[in-house]
PDB file of N, CA and C in Angstrom:
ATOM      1  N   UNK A   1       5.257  -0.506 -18.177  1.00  0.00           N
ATOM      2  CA  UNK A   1       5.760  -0.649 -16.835  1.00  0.00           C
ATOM      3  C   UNK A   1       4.805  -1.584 -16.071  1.00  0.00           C
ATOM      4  N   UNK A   2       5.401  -2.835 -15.339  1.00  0.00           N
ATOM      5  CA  UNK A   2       4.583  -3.725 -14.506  1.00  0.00           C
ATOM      6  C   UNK A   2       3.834  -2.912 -13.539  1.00  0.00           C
ATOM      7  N   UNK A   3       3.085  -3.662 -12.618  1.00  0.00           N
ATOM      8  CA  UNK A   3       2.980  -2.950 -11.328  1.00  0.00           C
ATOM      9  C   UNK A   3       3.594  -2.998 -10.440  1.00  0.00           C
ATOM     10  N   UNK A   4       4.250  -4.053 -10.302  1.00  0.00           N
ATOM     11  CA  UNK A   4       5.689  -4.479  -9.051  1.00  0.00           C
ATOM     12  C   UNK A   4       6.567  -3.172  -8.893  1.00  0.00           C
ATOM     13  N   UNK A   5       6.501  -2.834 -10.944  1.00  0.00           N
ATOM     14  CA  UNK A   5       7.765  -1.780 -11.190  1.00  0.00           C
ATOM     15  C   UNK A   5       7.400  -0.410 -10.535  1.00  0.00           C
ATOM     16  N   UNK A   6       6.265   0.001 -10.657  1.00  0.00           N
ATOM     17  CA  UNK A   6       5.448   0.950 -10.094  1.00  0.00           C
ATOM     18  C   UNK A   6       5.325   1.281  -8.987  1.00  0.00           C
ATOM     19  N   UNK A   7       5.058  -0.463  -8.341  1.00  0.00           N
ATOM     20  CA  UNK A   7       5.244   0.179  -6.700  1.00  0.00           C
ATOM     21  C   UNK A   7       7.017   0.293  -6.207  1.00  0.00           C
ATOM     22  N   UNK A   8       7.849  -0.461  -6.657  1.00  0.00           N
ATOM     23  CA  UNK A   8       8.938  -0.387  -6.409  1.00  0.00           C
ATOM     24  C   UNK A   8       9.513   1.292  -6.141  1.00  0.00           C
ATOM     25  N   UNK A   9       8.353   2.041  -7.883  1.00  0.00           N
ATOM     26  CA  UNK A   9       9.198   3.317  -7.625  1.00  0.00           C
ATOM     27  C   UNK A   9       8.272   4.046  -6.697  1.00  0.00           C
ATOM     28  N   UNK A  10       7.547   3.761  -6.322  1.00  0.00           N
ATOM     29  CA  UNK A  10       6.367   4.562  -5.577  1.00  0.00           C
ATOM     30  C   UNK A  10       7.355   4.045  -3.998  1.00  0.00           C
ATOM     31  N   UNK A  11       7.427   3.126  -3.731  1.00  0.00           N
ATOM     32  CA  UNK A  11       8.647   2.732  -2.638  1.00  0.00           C
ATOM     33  C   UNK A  11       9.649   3.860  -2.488  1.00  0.00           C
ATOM     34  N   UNK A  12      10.446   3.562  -3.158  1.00  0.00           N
ATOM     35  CA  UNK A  12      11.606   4.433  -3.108  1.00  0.00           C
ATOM     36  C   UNK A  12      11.916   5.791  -3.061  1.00  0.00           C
ATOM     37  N   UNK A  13      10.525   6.362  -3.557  1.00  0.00           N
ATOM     38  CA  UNK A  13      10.378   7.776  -3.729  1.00  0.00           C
ATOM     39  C   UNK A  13       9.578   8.190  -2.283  1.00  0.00           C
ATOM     40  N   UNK A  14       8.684   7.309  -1.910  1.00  0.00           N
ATOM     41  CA  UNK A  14       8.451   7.871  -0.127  1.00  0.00           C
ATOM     42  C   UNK A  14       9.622   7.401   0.691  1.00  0.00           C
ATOM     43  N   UNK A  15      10.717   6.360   0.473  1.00  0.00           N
ATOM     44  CA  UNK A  15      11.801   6.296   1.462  1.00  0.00           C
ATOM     45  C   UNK A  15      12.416   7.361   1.313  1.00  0.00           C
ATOM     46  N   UNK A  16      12.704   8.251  -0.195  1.00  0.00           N
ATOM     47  CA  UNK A  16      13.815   8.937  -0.224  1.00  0.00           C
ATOM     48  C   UNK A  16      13.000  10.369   0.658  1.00  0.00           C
ATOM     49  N   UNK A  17      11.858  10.556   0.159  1.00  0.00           N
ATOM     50  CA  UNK A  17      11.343  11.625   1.124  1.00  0.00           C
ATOM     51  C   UNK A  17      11.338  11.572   2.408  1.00  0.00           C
ATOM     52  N   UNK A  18      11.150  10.404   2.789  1.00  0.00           N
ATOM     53  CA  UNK A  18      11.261  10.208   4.539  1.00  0.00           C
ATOM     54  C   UNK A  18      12.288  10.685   4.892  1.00  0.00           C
ATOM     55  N   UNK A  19      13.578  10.098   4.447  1.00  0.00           N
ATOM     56  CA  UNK A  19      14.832  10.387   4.608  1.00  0.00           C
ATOM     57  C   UNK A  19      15.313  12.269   4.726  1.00  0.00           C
ATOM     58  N   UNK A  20      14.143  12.673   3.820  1.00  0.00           N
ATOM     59  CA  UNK A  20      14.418  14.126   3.629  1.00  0.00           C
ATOM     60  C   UNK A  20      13.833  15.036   4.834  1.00  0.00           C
ATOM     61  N   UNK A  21      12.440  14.487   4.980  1.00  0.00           N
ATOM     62  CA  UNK A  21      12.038  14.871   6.046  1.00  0.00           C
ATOM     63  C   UNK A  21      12.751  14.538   7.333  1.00  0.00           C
ATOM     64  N   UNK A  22      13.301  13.370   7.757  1.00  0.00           N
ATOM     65  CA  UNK A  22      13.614  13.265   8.886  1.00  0.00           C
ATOM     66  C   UNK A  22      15.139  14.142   9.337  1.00  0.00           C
ATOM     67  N   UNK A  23      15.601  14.038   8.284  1.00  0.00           N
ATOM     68  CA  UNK A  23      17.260  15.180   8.079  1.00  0.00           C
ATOM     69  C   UNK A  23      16.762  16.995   8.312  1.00  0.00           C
ATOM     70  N   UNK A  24      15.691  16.935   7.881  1.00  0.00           N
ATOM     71  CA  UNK A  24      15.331  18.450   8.072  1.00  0.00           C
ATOM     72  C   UNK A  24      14.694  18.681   9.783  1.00  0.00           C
ATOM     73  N   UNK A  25      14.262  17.632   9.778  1.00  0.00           N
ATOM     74  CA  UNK A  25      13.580  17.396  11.399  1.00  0.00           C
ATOM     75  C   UNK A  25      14.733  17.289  12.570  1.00  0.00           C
ATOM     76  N   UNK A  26      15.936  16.777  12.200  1.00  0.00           N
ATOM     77  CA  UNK A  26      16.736  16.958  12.700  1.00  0.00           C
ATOM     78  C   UNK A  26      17.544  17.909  12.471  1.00  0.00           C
ATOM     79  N   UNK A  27      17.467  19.170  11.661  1.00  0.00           N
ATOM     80  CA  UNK A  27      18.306  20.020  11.088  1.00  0.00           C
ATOM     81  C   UNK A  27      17.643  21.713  12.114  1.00  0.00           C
ATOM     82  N   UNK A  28      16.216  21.227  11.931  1.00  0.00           N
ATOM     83  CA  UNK A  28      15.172  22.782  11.832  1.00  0.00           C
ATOM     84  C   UNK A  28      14.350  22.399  13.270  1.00  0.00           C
ATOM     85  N   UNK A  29      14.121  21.071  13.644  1.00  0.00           N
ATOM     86  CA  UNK A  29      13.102  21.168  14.913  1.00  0.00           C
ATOM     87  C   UNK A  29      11.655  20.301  13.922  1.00  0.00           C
ATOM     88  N   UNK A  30      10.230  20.770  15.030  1.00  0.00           N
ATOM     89  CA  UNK A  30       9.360  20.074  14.989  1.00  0.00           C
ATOM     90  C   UNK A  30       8.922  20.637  13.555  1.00  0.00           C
ATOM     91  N   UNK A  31       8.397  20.639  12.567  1.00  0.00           N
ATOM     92  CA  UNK A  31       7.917  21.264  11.249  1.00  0.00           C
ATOM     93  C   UNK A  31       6.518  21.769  11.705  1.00  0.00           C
ATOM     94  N   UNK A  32       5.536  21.189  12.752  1.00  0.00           N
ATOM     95  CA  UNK A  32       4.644  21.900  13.025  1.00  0.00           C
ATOM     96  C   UNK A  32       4.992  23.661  13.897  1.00  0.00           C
ATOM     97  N   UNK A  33       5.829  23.463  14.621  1.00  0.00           N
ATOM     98  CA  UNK A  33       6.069  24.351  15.009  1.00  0.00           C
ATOM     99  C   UNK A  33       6.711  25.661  14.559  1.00  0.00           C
ATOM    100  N   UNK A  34       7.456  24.934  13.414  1.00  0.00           N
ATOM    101  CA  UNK A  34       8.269  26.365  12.099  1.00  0.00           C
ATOM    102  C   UNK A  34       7.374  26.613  11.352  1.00  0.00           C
ATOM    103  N   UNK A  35       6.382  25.963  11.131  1.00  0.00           N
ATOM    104  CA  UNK A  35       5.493  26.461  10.349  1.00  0.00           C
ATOM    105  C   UNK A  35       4.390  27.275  10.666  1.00  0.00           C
ATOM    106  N   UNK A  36       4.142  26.975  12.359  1.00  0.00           N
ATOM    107  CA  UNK A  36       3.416  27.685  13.064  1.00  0.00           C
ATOM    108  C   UNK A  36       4.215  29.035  12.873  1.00  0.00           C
ATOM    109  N   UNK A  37       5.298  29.070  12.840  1.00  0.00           N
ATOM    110  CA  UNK A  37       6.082  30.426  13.539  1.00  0.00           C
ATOM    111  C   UNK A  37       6.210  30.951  12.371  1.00  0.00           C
ATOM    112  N   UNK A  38       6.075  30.528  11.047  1.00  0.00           N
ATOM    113  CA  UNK A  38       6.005  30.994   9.825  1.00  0.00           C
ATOM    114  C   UNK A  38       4.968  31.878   9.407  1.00  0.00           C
ATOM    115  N   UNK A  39       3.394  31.138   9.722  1.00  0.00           N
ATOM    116  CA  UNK A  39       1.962  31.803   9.885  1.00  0.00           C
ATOM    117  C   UNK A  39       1.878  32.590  10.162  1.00  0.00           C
ATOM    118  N   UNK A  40       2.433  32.816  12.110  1.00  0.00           N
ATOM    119  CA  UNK A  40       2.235  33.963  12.597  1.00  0.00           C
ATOM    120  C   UNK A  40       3.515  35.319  12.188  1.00  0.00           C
ATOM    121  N   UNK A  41       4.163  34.956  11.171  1.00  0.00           N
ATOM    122  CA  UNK A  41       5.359  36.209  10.831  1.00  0.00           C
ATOM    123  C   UNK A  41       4.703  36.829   9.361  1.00  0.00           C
ATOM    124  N   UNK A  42       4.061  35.670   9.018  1.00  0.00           N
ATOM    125  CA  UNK A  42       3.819  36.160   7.624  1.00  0.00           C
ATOM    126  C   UNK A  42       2.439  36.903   8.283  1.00  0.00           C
ATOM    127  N   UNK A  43       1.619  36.467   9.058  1.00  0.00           N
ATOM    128  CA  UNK A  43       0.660  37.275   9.766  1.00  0.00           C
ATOM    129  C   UNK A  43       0.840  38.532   9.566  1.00  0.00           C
ATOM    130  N   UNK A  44       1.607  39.044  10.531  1.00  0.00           N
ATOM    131  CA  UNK A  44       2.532  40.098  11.081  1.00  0.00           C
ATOM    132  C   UNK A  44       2.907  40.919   9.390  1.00  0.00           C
ATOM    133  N   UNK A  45       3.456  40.372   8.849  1.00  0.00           N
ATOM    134  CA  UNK A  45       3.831  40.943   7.698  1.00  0.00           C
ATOM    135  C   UNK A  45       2.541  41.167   6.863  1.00  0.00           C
ATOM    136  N   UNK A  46       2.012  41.080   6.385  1.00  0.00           N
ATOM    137  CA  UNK A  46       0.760  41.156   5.679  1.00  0.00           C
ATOM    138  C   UNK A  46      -0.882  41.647   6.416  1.00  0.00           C
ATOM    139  N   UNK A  47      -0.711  42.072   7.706  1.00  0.00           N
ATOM    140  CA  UNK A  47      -1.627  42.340   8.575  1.00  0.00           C
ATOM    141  C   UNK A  47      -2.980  41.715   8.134  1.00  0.00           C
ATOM    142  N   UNK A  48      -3.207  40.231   8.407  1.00  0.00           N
ATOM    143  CA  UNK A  48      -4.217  39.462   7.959  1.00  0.00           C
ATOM    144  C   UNK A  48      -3.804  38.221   8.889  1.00  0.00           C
ATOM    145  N   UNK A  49      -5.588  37.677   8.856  1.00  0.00           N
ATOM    146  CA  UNK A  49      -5.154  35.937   9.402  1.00  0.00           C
ATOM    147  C   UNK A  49      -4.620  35.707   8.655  1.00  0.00           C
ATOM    148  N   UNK A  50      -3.637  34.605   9.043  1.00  0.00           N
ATOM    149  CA  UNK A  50      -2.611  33.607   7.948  1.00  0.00           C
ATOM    150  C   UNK A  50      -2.279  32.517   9.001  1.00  0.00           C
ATOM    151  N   UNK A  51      -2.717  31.634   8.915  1.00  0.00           N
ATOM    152  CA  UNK A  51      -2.293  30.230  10.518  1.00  0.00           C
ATOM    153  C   UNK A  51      -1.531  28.826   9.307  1.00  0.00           C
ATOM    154  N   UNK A  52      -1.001  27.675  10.075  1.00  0.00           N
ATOM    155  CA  UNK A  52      -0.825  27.132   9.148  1.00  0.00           C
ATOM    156  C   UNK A  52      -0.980  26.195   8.274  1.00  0.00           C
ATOM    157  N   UNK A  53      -1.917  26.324   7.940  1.00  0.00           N
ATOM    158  CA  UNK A  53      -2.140  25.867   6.686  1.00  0.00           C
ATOM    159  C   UNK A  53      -2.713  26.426   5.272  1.00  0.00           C
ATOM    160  N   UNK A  54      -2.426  27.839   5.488  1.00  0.00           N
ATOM    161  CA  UNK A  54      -1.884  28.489   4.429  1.00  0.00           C
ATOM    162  C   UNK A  54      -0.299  28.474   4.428  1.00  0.00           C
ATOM    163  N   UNK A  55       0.777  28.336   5.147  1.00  0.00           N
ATOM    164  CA  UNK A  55       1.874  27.977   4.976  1.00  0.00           C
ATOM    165  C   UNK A  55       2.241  27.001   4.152  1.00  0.00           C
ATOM    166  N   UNK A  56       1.614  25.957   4.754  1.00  0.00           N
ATOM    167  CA  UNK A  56       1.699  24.590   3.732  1.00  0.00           C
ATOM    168  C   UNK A  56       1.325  24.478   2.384  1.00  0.00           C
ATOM    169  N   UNK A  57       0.064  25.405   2.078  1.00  0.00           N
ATOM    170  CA  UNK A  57      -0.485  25.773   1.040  1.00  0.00           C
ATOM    171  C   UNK A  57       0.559  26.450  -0.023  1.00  0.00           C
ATOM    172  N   UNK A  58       1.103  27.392   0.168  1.00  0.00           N
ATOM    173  CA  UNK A  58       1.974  28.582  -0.221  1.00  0.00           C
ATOM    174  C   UNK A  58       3.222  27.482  -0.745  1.00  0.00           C
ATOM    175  N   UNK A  59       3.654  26.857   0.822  1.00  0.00           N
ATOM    176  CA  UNK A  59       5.264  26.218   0.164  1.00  0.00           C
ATOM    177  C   UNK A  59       5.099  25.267  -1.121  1.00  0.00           C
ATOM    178  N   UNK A  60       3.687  24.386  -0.916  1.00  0.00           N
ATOM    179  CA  UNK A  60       3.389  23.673  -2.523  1.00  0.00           C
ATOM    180  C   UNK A  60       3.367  24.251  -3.686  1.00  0.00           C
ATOM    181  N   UNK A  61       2.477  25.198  -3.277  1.00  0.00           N
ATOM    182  CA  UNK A  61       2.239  26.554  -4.814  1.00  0.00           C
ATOM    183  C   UNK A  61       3.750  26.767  -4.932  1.00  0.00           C
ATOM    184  N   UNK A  62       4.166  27.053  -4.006  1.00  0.00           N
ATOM    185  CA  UNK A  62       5.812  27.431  -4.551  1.00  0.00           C
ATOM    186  C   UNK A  62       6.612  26.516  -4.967  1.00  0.00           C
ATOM    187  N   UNK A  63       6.524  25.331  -4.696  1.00  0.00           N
ATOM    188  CA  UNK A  63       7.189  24.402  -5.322  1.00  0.00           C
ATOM    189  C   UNK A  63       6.447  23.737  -7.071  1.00  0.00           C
ATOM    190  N   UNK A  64       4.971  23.949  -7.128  1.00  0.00           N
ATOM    191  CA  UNK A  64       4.257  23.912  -8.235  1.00  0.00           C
ATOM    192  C   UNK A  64       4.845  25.012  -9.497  1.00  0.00           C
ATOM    193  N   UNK A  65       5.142  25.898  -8.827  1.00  0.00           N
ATOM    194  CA  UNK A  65       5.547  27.239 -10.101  1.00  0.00           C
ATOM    195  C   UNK A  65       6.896  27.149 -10.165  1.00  0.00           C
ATOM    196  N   UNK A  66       7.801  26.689  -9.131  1.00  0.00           N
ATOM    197  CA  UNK A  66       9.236  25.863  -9.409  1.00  0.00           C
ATOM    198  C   UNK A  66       9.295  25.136 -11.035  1.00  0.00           C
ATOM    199  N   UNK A  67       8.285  24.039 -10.619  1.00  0.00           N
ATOM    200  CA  UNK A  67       8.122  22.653 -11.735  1.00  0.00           C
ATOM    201  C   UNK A  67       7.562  23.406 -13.159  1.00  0.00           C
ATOM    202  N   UNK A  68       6.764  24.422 -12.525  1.00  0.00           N
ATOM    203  CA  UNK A  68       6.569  25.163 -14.090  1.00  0.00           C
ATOM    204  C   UNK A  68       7.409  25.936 -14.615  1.00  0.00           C
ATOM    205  N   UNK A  69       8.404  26.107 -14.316  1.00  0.00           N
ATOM    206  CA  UNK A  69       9.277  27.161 -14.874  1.00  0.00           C
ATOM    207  C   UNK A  69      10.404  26.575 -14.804  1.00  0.00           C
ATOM    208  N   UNK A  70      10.558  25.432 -14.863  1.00  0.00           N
ATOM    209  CA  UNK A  70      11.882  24.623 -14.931  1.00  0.00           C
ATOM    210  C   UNK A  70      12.755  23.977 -15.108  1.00  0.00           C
ATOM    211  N   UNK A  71      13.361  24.299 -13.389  1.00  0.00           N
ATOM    212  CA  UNK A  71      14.763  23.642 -13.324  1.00  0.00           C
ATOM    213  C   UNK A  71      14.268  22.710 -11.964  1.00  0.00           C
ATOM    214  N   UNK A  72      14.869  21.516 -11.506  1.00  0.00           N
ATOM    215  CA  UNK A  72      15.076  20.877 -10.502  1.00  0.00           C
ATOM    216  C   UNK A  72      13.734  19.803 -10.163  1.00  0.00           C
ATOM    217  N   UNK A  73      12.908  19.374 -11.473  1.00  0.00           N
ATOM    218  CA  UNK A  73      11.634  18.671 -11.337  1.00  0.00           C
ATOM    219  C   UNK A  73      11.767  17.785  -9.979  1.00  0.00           C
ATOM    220  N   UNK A  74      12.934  16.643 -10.442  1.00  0.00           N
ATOM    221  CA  UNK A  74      12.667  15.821  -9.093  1.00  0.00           C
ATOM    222  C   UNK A  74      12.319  16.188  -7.731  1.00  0.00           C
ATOM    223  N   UNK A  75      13.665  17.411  -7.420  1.00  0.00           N
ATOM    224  CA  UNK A  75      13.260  17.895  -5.703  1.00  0.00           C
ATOM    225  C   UNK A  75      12.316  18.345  -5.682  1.00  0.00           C
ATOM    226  N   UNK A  76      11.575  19.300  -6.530  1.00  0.00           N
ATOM    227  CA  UNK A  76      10.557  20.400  -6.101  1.00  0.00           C
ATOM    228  C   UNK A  76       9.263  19.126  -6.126  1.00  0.00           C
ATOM    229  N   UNK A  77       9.349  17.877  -6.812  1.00  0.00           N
ATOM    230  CA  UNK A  77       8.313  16.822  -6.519  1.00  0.00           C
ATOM    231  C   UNK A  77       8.161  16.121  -5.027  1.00  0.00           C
ATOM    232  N   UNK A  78       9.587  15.974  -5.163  1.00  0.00           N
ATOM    233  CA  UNK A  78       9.897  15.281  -3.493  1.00  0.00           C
ATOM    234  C   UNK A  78       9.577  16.371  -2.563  1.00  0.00           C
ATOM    235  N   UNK A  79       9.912  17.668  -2.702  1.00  0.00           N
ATOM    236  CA  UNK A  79       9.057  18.369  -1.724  1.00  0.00           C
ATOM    237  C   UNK A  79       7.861  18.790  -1.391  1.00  0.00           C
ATOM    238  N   UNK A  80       7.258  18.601  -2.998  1.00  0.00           N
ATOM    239  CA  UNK A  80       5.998  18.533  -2.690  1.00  0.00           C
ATOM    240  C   UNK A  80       5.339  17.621  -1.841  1.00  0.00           C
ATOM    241  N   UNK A  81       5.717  16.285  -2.390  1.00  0.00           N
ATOM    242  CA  UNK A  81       5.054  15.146  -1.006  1.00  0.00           C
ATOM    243  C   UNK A  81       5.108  15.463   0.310  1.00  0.00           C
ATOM    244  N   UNK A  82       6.448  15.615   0.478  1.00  0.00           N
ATOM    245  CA  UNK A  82       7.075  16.025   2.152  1.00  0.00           C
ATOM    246  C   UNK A  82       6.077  16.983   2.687  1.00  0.00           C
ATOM    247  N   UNK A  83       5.927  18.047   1.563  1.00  0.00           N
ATOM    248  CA  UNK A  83       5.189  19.175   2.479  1.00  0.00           C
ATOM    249  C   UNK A  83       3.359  18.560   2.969  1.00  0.00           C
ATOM    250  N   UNK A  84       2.864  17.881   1.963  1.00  0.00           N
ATOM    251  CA  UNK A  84       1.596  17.350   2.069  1.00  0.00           C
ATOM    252  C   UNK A  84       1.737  16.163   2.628  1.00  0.00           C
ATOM    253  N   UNK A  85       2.944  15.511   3.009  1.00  0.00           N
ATOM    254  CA  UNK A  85       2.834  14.531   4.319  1.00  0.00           C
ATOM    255  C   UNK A  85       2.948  14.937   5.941  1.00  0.00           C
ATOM    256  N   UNK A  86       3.504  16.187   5.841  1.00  0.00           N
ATOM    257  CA  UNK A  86       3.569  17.106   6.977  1.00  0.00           C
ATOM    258  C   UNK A  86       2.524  17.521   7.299  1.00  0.00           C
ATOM    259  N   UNK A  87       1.864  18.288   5.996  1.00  0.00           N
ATOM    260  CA  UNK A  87       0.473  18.715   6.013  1.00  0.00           C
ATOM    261  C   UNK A  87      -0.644  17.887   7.153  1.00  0.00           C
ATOM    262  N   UNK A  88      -0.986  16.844   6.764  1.00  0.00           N
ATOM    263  CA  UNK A  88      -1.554  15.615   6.677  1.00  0.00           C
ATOM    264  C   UNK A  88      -1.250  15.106   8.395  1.00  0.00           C
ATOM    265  N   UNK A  89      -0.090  14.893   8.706  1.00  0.00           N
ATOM    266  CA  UNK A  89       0.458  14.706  10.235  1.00  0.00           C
ATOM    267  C   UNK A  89      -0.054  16.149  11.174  1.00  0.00           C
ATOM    268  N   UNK A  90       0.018  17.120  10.617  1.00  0.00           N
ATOM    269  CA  UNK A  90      -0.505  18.322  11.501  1.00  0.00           C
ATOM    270  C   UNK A  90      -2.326  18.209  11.204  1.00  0.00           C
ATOM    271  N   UNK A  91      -2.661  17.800  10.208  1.00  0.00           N
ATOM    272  CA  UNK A  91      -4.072  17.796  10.597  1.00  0.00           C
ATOM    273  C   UNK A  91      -4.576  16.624  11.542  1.00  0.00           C
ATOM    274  N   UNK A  92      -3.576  15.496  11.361  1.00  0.00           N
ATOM    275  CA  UNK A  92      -3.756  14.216  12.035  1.00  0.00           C
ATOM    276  C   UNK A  92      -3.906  14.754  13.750  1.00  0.00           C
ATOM    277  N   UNK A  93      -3.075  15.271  14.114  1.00  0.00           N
ATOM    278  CA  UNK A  93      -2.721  15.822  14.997  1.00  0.00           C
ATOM    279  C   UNK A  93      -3.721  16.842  15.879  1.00  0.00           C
ATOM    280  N   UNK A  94      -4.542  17.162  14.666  1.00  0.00           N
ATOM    281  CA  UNK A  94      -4.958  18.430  15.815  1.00  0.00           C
ATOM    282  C   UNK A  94      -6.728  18.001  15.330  1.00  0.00           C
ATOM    283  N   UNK A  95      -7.388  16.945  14.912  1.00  0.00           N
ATOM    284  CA  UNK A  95      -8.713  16.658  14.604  1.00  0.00           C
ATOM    285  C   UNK A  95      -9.502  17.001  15.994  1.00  0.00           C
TER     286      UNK A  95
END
């Protein structure tokens, strides 16, 4: 495989995630904020700190043991990015 070819697919695979993220952003609201509201339920449920970025943490692991036991490689990859580009924007965000 060239490198042109490489980045081409490295291209296409953050457009198609963008695309995913921005449909869910318009579907669910801000992702910092569901995820905030995620932290503090799973909080609540588990009587422990939990803020988020153990959320973010958790939804990868969960999409990691998806890819190991599976079915659906591509999405559970594409969501992996999404979630660690989200990740990444909420730390951007709050330095």
């Amino acid at each position: 495989m060239t490198k042109e070819e490489i980045e081409l697919q490295i291209s296409d695979l953050l457009n198609h995630v963008k695309l995913i993220i921005m449909d869910r952003h318009e579907r669910h609201g801000d992702s910092t904020k569901i995820h905030q509201s995620i932290a503090d339920m799973m909080a609540m449920f588990v009587d422990s700190k939990f803020d988020i970025n153990h959320v973010f943490a958790h939804n990868i692991l969960t999409k990691v043991t998806r890819l190991m036991t599976g079915s659906g490689k591509k999405e559970h990859i594409e969501d992996i990015i999404g979630y660690a580009i989200l990740w990444n924007i909420h730390m951007d965000k709050n330095k």
